[in-house]
PDB file of N, CA and C in Angstrom:
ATOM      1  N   UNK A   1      43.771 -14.342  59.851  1.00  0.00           N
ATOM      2  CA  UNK A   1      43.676 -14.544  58.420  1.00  0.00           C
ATOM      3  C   UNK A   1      44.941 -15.283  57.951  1.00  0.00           C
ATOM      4  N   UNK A   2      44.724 -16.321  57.075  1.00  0.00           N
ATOM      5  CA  UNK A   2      46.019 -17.357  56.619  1.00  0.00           C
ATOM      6  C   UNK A   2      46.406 -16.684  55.820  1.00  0.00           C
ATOM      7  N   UNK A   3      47.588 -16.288  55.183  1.00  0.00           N
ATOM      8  CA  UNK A   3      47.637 -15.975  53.422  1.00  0.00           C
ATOM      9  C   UNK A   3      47.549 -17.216  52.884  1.00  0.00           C
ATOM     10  N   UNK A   4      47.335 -16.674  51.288  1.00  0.00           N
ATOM     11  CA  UNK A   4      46.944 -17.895  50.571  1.00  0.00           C
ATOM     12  C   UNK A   4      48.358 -18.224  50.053  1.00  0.00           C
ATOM     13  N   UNK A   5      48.623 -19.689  49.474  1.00  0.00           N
ATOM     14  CA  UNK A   5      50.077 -19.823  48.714  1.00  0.00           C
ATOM     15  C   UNK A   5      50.140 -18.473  47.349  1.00  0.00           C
ATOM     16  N   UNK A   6      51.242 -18.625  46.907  1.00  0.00           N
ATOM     17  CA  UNK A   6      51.224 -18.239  45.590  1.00  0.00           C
ATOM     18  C   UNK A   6      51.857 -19.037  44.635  1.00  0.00           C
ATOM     19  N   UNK A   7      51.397 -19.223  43.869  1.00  0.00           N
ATOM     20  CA  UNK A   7      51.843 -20.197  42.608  1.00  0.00           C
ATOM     21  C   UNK A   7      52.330 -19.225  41.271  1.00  0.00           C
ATOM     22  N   UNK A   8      52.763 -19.807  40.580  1.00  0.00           N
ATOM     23  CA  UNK A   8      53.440 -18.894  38.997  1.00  0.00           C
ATOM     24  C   UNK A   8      52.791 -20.159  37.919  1.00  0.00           C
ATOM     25  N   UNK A   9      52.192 -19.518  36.681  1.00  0.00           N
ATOM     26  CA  UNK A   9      52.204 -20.366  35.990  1.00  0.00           C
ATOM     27  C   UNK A   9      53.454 -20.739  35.084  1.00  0.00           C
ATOM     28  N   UNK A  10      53.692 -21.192  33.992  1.00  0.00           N
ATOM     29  CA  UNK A  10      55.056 -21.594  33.093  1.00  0.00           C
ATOM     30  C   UNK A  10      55.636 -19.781  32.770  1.00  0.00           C
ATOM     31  N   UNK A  11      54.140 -19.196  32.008  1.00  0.00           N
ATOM     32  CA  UNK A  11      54.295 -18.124  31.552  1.00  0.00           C
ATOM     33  C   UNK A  11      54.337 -17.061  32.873  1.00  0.00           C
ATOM     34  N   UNK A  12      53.870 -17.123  33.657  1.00  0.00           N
ATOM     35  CA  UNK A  12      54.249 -15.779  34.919  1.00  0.00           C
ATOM     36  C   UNK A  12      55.901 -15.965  35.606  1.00  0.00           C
ATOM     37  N   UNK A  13      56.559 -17.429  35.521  1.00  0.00           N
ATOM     38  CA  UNK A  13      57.698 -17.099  35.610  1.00  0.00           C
ATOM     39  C   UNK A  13      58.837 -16.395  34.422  1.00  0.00           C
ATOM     40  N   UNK A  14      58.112 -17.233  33.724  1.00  0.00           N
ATOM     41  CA  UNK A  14      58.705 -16.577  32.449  1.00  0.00           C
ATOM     42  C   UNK A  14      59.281 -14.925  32.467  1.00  0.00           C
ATOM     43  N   UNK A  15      58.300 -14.407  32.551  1.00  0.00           N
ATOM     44  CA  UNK A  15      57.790 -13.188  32.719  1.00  0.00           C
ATOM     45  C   UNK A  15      58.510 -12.399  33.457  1.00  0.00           C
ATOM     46  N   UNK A  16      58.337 -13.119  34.703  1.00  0.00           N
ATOM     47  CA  UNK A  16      59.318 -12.351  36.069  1.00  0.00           C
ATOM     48  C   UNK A  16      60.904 -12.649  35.874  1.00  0.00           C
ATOM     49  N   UNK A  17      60.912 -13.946  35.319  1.00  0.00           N
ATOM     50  CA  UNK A  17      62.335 -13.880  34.875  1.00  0.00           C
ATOM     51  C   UNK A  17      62.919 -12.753  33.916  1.00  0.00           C
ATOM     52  N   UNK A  18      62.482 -12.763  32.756  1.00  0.00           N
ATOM     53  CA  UNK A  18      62.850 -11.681  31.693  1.00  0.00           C
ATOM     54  C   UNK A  18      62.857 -10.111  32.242  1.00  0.00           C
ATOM     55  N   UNK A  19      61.840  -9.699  32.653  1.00  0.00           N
ATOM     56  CA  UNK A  19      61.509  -8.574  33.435  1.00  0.00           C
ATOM     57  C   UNK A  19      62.737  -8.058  34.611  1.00  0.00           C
ATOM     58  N   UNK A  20      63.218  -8.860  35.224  1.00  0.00           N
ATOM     59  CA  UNK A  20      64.589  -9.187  36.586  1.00  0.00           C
ATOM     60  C   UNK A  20      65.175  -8.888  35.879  1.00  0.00           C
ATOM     61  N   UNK A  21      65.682 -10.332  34.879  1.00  0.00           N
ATOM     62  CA  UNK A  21      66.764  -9.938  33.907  1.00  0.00           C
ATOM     63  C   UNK A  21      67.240  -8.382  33.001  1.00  0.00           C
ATOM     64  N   UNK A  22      66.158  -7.826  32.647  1.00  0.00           N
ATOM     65  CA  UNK A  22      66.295  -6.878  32.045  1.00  0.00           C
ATOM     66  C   UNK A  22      66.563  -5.459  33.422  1.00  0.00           C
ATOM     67  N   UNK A  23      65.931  -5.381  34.249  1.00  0.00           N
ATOM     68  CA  UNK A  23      66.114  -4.663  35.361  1.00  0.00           C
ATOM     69  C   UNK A  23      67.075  -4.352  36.257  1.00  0.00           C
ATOM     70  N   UNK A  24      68.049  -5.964  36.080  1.00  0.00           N
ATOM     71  CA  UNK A  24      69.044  -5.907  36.872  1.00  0.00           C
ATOM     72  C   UNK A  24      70.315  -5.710  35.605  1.00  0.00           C
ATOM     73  N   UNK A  25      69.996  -5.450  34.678  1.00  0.00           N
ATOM     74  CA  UNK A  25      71.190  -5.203  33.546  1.00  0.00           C
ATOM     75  C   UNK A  25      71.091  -3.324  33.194  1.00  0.00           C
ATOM     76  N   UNK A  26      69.308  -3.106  33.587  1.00  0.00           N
ATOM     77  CA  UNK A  26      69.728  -1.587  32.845  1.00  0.00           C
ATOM     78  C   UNK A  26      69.556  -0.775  34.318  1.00  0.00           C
ATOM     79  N   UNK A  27      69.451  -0.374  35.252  1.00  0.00           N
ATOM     80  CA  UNK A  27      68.958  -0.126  36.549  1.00  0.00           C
ATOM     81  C   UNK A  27      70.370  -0.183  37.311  1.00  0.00           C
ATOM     82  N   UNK A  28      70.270   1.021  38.231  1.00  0.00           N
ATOM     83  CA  UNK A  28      71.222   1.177  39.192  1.00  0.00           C
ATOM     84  C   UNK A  28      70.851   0.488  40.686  1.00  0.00           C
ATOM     85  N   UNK A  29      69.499   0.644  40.809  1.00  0.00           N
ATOM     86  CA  UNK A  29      68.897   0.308  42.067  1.00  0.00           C
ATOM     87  C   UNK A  29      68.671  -1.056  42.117  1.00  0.00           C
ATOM     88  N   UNK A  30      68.983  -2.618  42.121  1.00  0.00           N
ATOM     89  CA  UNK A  30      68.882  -3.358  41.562  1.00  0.00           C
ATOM     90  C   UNK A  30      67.947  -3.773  42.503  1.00  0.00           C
ATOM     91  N   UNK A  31      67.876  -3.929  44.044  1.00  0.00           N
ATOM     92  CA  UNK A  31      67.116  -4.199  44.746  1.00  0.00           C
ATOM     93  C   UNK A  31      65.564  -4.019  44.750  1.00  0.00           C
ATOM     94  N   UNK A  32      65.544  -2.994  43.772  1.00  0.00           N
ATOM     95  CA  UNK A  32      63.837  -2.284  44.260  1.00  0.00           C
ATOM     96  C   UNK A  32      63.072  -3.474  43.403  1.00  0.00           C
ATOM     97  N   UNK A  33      63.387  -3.998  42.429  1.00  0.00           N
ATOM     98  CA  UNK A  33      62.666  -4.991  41.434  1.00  0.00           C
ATOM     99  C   UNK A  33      62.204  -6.070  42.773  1.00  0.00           C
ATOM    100  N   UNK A  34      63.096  -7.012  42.877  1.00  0.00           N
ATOM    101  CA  UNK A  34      62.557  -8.054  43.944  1.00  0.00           C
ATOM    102  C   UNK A  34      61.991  -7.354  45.465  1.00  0.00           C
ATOM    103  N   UNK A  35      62.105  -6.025  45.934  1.00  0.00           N
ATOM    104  CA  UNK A  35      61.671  -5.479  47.053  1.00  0.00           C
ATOM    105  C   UNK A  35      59.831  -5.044  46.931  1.00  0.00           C
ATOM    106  N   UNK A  36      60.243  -4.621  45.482  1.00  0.00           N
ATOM    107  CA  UNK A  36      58.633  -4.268  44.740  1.00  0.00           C
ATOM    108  C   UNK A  36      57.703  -5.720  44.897  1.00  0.00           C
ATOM    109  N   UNK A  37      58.480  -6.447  43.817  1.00  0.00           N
ATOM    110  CA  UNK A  37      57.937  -7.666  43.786  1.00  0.00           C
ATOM    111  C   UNK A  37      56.612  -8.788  45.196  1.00  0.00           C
ATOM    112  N   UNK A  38      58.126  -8.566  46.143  1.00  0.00           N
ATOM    113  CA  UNK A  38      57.468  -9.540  47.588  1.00  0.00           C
ATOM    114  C   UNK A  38      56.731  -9.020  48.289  1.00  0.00           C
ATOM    115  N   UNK A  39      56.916  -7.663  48.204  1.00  0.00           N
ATOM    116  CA  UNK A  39      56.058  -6.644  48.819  1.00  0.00           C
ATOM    117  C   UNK A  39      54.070  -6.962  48.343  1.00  0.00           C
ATOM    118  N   UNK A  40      54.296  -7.083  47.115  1.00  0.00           N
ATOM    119  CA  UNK A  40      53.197  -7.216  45.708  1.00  0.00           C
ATOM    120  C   UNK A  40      52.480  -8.554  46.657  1.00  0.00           C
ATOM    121  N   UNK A  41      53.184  -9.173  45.901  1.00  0.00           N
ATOM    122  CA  UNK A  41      52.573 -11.188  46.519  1.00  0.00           C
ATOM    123  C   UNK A  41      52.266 -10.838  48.261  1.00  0.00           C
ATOM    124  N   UNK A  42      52.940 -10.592  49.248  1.00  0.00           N
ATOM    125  CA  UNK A  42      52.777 -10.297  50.010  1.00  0.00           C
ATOM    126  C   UNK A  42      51.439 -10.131  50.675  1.00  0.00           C
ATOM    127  N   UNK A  43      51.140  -8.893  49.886  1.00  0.00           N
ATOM    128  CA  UNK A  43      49.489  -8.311  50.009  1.00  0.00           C
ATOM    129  C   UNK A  43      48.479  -8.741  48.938  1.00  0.00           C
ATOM    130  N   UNK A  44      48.886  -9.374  48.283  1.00  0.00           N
ATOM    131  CA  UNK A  44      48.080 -10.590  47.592  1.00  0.00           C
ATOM    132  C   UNK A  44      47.714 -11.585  48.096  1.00  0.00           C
ATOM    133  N   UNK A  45      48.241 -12.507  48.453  1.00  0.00           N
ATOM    134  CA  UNK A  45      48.540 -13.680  49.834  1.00  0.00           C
ATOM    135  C   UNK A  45      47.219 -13.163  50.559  1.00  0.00           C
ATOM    136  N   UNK A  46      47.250 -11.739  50.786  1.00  0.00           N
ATOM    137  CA  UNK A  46      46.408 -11.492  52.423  1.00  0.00           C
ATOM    138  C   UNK A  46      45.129 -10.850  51.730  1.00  0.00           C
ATOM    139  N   UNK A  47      45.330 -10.069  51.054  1.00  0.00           N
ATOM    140  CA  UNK A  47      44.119  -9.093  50.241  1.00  0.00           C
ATOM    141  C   UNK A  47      44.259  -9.626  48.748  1.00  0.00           C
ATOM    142  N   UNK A  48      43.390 -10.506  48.205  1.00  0.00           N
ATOM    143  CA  UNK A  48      43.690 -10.978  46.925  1.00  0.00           C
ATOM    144  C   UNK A  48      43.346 -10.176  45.827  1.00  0.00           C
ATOM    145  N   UNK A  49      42.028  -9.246  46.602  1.00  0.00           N
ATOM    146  CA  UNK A  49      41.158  -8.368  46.034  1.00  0.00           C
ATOM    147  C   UNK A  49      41.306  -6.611  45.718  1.00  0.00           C
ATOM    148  N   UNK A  50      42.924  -6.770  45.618  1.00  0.00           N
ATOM    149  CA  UNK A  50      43.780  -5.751  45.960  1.00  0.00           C
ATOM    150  C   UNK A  50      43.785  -5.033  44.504  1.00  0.00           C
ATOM    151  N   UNK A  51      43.850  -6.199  43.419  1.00  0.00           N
ATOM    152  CA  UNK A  51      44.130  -5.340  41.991  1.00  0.00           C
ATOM    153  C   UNK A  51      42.825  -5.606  41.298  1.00  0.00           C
ATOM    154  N   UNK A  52      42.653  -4.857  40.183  1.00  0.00           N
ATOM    155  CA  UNK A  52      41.960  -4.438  40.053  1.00  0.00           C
ATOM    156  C   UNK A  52      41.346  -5.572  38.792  1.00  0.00           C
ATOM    157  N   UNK A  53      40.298  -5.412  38.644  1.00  0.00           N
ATOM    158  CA  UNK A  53      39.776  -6.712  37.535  1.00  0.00           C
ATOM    159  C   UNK A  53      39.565  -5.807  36.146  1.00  0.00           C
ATOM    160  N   UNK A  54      40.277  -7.553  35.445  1.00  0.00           N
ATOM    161  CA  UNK A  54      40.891  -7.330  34.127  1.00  0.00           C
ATOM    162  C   UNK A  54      40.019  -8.029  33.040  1.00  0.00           C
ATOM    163  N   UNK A  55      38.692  -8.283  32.996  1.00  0.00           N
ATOM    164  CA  UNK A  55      38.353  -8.731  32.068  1.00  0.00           C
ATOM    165  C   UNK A  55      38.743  -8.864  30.642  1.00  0.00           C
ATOM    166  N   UNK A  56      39.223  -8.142  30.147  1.00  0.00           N
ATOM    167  CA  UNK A  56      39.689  -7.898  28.713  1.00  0.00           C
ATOM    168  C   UNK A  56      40.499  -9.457  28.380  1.00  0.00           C
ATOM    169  N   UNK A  57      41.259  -9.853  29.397  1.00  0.00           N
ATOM    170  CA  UNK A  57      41.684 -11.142  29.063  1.00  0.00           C
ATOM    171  C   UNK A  57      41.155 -12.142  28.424  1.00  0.00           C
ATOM    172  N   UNK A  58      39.811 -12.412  29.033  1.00  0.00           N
ATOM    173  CA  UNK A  58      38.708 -13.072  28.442  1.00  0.00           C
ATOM    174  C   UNK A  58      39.088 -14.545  29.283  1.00  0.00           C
ATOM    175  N   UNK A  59      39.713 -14.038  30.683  1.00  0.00           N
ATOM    176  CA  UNK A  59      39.610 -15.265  31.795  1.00  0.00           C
ATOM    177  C   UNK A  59      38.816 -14.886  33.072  1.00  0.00           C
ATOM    178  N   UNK A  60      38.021 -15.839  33.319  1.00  0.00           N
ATOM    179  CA  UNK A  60      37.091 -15.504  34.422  1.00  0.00           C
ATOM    180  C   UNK A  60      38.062 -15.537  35.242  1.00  0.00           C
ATOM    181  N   UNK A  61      37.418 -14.072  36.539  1.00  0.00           N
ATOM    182  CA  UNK A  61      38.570 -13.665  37.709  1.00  0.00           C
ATOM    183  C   UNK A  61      39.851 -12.982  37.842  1.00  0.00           C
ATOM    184  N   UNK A  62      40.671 -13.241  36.183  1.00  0.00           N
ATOM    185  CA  UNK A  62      41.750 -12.316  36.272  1.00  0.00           C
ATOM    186  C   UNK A  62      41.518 -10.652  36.625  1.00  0.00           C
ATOM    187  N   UNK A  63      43.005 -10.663  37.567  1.00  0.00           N
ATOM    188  CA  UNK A  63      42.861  -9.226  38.105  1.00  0.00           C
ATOM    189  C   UNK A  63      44.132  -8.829  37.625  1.00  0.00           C
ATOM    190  N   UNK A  64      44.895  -7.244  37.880  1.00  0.00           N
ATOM    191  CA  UNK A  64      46.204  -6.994  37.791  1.00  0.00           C
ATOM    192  C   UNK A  64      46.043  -6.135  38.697  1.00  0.00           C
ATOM    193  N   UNK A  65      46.986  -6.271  39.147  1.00  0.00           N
ATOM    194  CA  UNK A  65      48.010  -4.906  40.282  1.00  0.00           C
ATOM    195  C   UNK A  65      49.310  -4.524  39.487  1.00  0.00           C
ATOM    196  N   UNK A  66      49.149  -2.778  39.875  1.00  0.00           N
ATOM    197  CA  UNK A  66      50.362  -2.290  39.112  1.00  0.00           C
ATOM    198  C   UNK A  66      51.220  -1.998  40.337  1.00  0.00           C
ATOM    199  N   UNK A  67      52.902  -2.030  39.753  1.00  0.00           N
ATOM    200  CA  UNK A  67      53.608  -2.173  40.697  1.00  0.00           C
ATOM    201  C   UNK A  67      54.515  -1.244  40.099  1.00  0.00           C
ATOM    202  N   UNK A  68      54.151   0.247  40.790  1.00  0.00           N
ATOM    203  CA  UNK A  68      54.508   1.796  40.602  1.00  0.00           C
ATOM    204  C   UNK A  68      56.097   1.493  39.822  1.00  0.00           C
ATOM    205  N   UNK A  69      57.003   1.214  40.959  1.00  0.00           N
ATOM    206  CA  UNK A  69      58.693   1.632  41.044  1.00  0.00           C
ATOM    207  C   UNK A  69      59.184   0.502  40.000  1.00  0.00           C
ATOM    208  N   UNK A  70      58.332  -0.562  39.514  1.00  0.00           N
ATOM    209  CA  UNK A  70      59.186  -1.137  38.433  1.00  0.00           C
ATOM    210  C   UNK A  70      58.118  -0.673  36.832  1.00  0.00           C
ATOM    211  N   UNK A  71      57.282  -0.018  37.335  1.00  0.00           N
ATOM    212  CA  UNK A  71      56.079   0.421  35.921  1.00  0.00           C
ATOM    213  C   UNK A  71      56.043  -1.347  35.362  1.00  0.00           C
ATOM    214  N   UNK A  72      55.119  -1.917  36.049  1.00  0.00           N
ATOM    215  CA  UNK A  72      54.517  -3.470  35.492  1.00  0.00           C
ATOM    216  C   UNK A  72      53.462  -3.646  36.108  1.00  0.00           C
ATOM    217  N   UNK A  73      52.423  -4.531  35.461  1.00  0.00           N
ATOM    218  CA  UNK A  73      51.115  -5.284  35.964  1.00  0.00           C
ATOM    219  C   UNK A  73      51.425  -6.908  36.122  1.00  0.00           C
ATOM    220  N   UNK A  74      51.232  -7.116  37.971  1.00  0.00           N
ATOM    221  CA  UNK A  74      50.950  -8.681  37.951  1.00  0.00           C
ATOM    222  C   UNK A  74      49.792  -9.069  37.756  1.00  0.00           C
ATOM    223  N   UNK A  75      49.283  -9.690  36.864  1.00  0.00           N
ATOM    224  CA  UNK A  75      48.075 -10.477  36.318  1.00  0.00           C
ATOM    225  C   UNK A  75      47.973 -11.578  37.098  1.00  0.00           C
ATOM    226  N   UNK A  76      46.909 -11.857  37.905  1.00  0.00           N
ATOM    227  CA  UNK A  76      46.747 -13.362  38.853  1.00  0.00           C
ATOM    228  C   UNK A  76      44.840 -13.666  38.835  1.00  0.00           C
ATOM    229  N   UNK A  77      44.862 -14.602  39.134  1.00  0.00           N
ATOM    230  CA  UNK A  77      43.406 -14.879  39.648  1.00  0.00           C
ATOM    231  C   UNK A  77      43.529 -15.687  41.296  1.00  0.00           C
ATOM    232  N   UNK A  78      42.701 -15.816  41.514  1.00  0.00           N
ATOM    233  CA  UNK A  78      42.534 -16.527  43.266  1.00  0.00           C
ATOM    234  C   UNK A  78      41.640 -16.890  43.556  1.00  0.00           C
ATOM    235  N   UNK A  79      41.655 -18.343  44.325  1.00  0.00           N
ATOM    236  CA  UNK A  79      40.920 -19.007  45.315  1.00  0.00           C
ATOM    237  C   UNK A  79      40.603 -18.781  46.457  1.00  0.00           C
ATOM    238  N   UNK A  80      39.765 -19.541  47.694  1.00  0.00           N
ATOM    239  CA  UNK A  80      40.144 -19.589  48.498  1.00  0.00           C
ATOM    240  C   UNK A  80      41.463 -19.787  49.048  1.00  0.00           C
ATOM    241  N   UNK A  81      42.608 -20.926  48.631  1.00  0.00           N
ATOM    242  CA  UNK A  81      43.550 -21.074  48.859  1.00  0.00           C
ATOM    243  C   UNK A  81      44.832 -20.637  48.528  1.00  0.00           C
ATOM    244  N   UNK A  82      44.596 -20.219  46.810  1.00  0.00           N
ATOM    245  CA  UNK A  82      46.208 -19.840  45.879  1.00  0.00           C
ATOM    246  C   UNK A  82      45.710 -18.355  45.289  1.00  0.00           C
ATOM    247  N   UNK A  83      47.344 -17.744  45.266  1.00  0.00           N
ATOM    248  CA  UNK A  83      47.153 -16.852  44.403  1.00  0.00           C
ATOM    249  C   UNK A  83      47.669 -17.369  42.680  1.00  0.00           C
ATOM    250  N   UNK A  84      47.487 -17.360  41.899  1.00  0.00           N
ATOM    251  CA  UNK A  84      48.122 -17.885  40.561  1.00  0.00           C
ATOM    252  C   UNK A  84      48.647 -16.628  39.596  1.00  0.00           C
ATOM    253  N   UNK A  85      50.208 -16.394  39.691  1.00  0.00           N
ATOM    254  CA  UNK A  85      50.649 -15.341  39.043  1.00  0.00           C
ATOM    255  C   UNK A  85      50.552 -15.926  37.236  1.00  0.00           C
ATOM    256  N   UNK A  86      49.912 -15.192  36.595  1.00  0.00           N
ATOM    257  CA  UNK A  86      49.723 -15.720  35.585  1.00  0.00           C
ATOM    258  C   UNK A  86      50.443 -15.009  34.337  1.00  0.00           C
ATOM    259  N   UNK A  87      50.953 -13.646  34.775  1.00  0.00           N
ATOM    260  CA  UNK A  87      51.939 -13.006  33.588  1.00  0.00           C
ATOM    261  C   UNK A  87      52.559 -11.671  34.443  1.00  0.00           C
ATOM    262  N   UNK A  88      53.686 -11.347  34.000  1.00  0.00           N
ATOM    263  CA  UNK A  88      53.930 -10.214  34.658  1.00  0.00           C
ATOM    264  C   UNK A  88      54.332  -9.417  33.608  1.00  0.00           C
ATOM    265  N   UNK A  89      54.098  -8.167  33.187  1.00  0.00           N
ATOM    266  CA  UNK A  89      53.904  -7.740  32.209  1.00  0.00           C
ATOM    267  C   UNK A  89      54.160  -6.144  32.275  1.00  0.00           C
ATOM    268  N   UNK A  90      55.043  -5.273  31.220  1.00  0.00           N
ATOM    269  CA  UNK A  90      55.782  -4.074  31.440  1.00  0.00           C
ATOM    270  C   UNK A  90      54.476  -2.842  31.368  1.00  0.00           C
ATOM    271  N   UNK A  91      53.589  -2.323  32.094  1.00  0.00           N
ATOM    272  CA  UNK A  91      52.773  -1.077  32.216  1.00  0.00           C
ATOM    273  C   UNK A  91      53.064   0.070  30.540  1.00  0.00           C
ATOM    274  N   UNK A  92      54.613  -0.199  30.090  1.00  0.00           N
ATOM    275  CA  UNK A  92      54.221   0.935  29.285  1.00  0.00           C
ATOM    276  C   UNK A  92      54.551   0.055  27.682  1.00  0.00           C
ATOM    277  N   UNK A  93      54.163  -0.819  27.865  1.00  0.00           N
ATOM    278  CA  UNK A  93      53.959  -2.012  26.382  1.00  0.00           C
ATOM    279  C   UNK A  93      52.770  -1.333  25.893  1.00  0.00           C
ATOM    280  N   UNK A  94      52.461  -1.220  24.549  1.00  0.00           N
ATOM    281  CA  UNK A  94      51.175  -1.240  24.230  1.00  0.00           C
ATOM    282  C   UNK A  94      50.238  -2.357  23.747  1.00  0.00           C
ATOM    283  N   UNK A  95      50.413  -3.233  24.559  1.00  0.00           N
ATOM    284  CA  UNK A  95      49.809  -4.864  24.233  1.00  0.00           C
ATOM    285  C   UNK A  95      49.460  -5.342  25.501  1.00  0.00           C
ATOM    286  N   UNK A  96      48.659  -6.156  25.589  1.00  0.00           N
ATOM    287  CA  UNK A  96      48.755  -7.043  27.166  1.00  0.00           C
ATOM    288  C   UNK A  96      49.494  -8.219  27.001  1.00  0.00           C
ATOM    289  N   UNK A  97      49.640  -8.881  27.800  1.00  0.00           N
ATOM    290  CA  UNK A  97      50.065 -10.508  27.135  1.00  0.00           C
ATOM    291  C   UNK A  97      48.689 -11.112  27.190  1.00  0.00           C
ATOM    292  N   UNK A  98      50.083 -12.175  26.133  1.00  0.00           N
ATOM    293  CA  UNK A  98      48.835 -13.275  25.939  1.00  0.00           C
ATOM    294  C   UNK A  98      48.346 -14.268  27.049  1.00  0.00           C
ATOM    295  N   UNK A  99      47.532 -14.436  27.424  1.00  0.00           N
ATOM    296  CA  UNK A  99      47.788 -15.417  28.339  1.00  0.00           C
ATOM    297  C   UNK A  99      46.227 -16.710  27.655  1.00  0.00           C
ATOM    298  N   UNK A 100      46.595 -17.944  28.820  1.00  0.00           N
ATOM    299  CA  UNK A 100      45.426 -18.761  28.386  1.00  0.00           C
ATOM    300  C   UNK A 100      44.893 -19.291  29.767  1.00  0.00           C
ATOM    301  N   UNK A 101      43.551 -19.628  29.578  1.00  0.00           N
ATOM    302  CA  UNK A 101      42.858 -19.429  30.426  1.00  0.00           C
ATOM    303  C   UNK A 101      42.867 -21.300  31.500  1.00  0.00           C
TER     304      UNK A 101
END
């Protein structure tokens, strides 16, 4: 089995940036954010079908996986070939993001 690439859109780096940023300023463990993270894509890459589908977005295919030790949902959809991180987003927000399709 190949993994597939993974791609970020403008807004999923965004996302992962701010999210780091904030993690590595309030957090003692600074490592677990990016350990969580590659771990995530990782088994995305191989099992795309890993998180769980998110219709509410109102984009055909979006899914999210929650990623326990940082409490966040990566939002992606997938091809045969790419995974497309499309927002990464804090589990205890009471909003989703916005995203566009």
């Amino acid at each position: 089995m190949t993994p597939r690439r993974v791609l970020f859109t403008a807004t999923g780096r965004r996302h992962v940036g701010r999210e780091q940023d904030w993690w590595l300023e309030h957090r003692d463990n600074r490592e677990i954010f990016a350990a969580e993270l590659d771990d995530a894509l990782r088994t995305l890459a191989l099992l795309p079908g890993a998180g769980t589908p998110y219709p509410a977005a109102g984009i055909e295919g979006l899914r999210r996986l929650f990623l326990r030790k940082v409490s966040c949902h990566l939002y992606y959809t997938f091809n045969e070939d790419e995974i497309i991180v499309r927002a990464f987003w804090g589990a205890r927000r009471h909003s989703s993001p916005r995203l566009k399709n």
